[in-house]
Protein backbone atom coordinates (compact mmCIF):
# COMPACT_ATOMS: atom_id res chain seq x y z
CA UNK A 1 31.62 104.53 51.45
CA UNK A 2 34.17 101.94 53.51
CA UNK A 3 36.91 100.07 51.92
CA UNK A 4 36.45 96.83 55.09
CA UNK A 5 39.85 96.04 56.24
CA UNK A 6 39.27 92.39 54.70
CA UNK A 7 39.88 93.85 51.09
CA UNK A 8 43.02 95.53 51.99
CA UNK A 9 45.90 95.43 49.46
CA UNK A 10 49.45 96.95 50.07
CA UNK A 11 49.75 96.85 54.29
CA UNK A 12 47.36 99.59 55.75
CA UNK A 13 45.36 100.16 52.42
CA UNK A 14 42.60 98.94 50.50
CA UNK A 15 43.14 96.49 47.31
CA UNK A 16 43.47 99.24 44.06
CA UNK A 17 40.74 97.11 42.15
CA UNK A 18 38.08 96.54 44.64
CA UNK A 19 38.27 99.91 46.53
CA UNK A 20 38.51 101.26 42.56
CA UNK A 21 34.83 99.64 41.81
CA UNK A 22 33.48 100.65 45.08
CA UNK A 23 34.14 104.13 44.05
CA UNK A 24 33.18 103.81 40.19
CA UNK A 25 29.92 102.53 41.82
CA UNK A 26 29.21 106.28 43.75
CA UNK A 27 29.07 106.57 39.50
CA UNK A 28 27.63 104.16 37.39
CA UNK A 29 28.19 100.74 39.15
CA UNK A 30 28.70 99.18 35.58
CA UNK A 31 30.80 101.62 33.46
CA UNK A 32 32.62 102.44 31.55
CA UNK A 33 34.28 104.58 34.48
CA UNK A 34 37.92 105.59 35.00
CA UNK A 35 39.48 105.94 38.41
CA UNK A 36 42.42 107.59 39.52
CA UNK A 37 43.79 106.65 42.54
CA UNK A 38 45.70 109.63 44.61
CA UNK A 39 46.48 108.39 47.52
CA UNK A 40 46.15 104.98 48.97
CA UNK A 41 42.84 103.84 49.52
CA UNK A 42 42.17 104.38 53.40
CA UNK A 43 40.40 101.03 55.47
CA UNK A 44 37.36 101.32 57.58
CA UNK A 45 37.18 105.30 56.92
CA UNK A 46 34.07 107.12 55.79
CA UNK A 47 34.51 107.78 52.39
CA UNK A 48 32.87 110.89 50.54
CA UNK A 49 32.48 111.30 46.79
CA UNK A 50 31.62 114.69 45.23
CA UNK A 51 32.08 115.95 41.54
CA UNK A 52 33.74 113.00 40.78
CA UNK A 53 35.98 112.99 43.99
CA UNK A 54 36.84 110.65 46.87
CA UNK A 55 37.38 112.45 49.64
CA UNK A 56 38.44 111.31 53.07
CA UNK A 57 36.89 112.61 56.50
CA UNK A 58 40.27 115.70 56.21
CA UNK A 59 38.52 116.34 53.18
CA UNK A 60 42.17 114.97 50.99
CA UNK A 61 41.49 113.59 47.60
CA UNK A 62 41.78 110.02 47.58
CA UNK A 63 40.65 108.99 44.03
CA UNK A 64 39.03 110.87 41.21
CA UNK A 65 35.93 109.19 39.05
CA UNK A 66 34.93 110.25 35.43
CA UNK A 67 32.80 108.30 33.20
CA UNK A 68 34.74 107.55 29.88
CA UNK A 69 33.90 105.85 26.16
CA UNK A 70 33.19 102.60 25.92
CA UNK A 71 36.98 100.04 27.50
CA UNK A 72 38.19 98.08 24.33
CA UNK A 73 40.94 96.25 26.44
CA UNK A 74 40.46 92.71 25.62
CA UNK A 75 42.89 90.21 26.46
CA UNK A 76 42.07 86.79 24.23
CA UNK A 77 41.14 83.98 26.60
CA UNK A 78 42.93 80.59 27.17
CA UNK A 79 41.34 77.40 28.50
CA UNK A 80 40.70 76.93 32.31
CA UNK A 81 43.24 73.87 31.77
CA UNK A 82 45.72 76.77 30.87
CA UNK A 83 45.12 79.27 33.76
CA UNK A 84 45.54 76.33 36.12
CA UNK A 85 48.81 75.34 34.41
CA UNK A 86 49.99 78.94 34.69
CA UNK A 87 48.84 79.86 38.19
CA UNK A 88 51.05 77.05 39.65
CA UNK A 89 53.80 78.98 38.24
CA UNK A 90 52.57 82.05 39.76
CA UNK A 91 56.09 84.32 40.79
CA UNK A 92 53.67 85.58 43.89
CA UNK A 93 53.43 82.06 45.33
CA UNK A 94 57.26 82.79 45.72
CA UNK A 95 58.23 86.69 46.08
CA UNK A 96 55.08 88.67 46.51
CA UNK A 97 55.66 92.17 47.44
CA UNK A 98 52.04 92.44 49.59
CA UNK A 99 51.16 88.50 50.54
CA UNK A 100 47.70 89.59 52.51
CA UNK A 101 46.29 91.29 49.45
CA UNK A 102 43.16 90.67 48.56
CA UNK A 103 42.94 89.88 45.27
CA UNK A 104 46.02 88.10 44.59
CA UNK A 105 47.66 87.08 48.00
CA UNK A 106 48.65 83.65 48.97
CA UNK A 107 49.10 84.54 52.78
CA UNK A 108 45.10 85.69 52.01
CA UNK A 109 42.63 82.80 52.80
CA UNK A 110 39.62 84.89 52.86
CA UNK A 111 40.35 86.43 49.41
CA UNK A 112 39.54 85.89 46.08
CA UNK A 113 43.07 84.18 45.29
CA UNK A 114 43.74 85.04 41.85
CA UNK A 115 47.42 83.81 41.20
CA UNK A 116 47.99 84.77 37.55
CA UNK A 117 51.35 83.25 36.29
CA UNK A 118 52.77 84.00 32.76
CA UNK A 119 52.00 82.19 29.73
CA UNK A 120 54.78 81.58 26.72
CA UNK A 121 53.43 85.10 24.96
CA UNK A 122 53.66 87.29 28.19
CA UNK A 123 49.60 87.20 29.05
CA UNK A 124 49.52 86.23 32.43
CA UNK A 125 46.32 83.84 33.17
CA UNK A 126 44.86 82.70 36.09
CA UNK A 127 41.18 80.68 37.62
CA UNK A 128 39.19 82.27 39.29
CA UNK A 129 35.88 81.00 41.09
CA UNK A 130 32.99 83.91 42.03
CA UNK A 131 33.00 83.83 45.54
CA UNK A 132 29.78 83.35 47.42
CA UNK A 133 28.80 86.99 47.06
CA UNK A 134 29.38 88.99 43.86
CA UNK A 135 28.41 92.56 43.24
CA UNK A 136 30.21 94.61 40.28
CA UNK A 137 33.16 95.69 42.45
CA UNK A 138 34.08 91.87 42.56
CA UNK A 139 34.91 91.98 38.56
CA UNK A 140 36.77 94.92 39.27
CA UNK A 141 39.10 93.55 41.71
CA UNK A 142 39.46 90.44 39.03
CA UNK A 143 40.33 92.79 36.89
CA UNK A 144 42.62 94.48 38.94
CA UNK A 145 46.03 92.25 39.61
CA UNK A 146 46.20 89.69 36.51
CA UNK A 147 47.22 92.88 34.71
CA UNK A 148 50.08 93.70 37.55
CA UNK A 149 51.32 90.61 37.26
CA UNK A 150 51.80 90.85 33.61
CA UNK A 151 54.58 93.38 34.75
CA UNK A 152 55.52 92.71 38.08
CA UNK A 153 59.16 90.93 38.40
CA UNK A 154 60.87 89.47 41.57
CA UNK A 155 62.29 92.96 43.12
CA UNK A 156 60.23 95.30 41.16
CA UNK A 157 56.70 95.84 42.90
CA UNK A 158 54.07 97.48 41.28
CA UNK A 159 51.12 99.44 42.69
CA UNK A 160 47.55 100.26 40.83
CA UNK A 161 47.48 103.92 39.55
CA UNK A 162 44.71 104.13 37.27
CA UNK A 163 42.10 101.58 36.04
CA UNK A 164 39.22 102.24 33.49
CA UNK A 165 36.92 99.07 33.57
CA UNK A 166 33.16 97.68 31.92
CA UNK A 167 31.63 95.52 33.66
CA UNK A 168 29.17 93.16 31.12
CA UNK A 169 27.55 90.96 33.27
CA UNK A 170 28.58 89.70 36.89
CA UNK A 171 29.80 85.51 37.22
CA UNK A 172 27.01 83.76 39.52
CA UNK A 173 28.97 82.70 42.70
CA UNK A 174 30.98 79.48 42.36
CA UNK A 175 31.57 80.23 38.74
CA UNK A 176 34.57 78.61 37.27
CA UNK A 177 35.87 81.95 35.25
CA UNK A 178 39.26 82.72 33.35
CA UNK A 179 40.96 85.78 33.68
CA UNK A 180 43.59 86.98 31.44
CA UNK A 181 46.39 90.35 31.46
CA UNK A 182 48.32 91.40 28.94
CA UNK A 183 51.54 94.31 29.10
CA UNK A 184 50.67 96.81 26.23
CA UNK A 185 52.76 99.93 26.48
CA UNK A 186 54.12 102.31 29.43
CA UNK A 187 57.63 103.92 29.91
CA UNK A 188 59.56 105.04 32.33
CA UNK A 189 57.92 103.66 36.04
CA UNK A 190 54.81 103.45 34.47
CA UNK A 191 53.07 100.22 32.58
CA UNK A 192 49.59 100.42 30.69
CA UNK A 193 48.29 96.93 31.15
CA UNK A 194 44.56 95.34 29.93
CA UNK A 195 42.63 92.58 31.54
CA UNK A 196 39.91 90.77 30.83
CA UNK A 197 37.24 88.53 32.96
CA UNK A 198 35.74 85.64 30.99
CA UNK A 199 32.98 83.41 32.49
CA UNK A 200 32.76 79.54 32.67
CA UNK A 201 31.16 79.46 28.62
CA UNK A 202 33.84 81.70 27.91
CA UNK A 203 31.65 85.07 28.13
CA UNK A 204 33.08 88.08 28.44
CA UNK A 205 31.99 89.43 31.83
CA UNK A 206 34.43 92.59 31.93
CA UNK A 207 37.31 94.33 30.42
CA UNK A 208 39.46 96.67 32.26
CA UNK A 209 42.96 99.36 31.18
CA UNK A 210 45.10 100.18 33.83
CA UNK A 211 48.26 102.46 34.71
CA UNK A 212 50.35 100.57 37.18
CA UNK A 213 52.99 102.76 38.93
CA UNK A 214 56.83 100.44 39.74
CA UNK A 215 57.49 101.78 43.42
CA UNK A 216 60.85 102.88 43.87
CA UNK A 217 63.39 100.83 45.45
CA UNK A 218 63.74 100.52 49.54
């Protein structure tokens, strides 16, 4: 396994969602799976997963897979007029503590650009087309930052700890899709957060719980 340096998140690292599925996938490439992330996803390194480890060529533990029950993490849907409303609000357009990521960065051309702003309730909701090539690590890093953002605040950056995710079906590229996050608990520096991906019908592609981890100030 490679994490390509064009799905890098935080500088130096792959995006917690993507390199998350591509892992899962050494697994079951639909779920459920839970990964752990234990050290920042290296780019452009060979990757080795045994017994439900990631290990890196120095043989260091870089993410642990398990197969877990079925996600119930589902964050209800708003209209695409909605997430377009609320991603023009999106705080990351603004203050965004890594603007190359993958996922959700606008300094990103070549990336999926997923700008999840907050709705009235606290969801966060965002657009999202299927890019031109979709396998199921593509939900996963869908399903990765709208439920960051549901936490992350102008000074307090968040990084992806933990993510359990089900992938249902994949979008077909150039899909018109929703995707929604939702806060639901956490204490301390951590935050449990759900997502969910929702296709142009409103289908429910994939569902996804996550641990994000507040870094600690500079």
């Amino acid at each position: 396994m490679i994490i390509e340096s064009r799905f890098h998140g935080p500088d130096g690292s792959g995006n917690g969602g993507w390199s998350a599925g591509i892992f899962a996938a050494a697994l079951d490439d639909r779920g459920p799976v839970e990964v752990t992330l234990r050290k920042p996803p290296p780019l452009e390194t060979p990757l080795t997963a045994v017994d439900g480890e990631v290990r890196d060529p120095d043989g260091q533990v870089i993410a642990q897979v398990r197969r877990v029950e079925p996600v119930r993490a589902v964050v209800p849907p708003v209209d695409r007029a909605t997430a377009e409303a609320a991603a023009k609000a999106y705080p990351g357009l603004v203050d965004h503590p890594f603007p190359g990521c993958y996922v959700c960065g606008p300094a990103n051309p070549a990336g999926l650009r997923i700008f999840p702003g907050r709705l009235p309730d606290g969801r966060s909701a965002a657009p999202f087309r299927a890019p031109a090539e979709v396998v199921p690590a593509t939900v996963w890093a869908a399903l990765d930052c709208p439920g960051g953002w549901a936490v992350i605040a102008p000074g307090r950056p968040y990084v992806l700890g933990r993510i359990a995710a089900q992938v249902t079906a994949l979008p077909q590229p150039g899909d018109e899709c929703v995707v929604t996050g939702a806060r639901v608990g956490g204490a301390g520096r951590k935050a449990e957060v759900h997502s969910t991906l929702y296709g142009p019908d409103g289908t429910l592609l994939g569902q996804a719980r996550a641990t994000w981890i507040a870094l600690p100030p500079a």
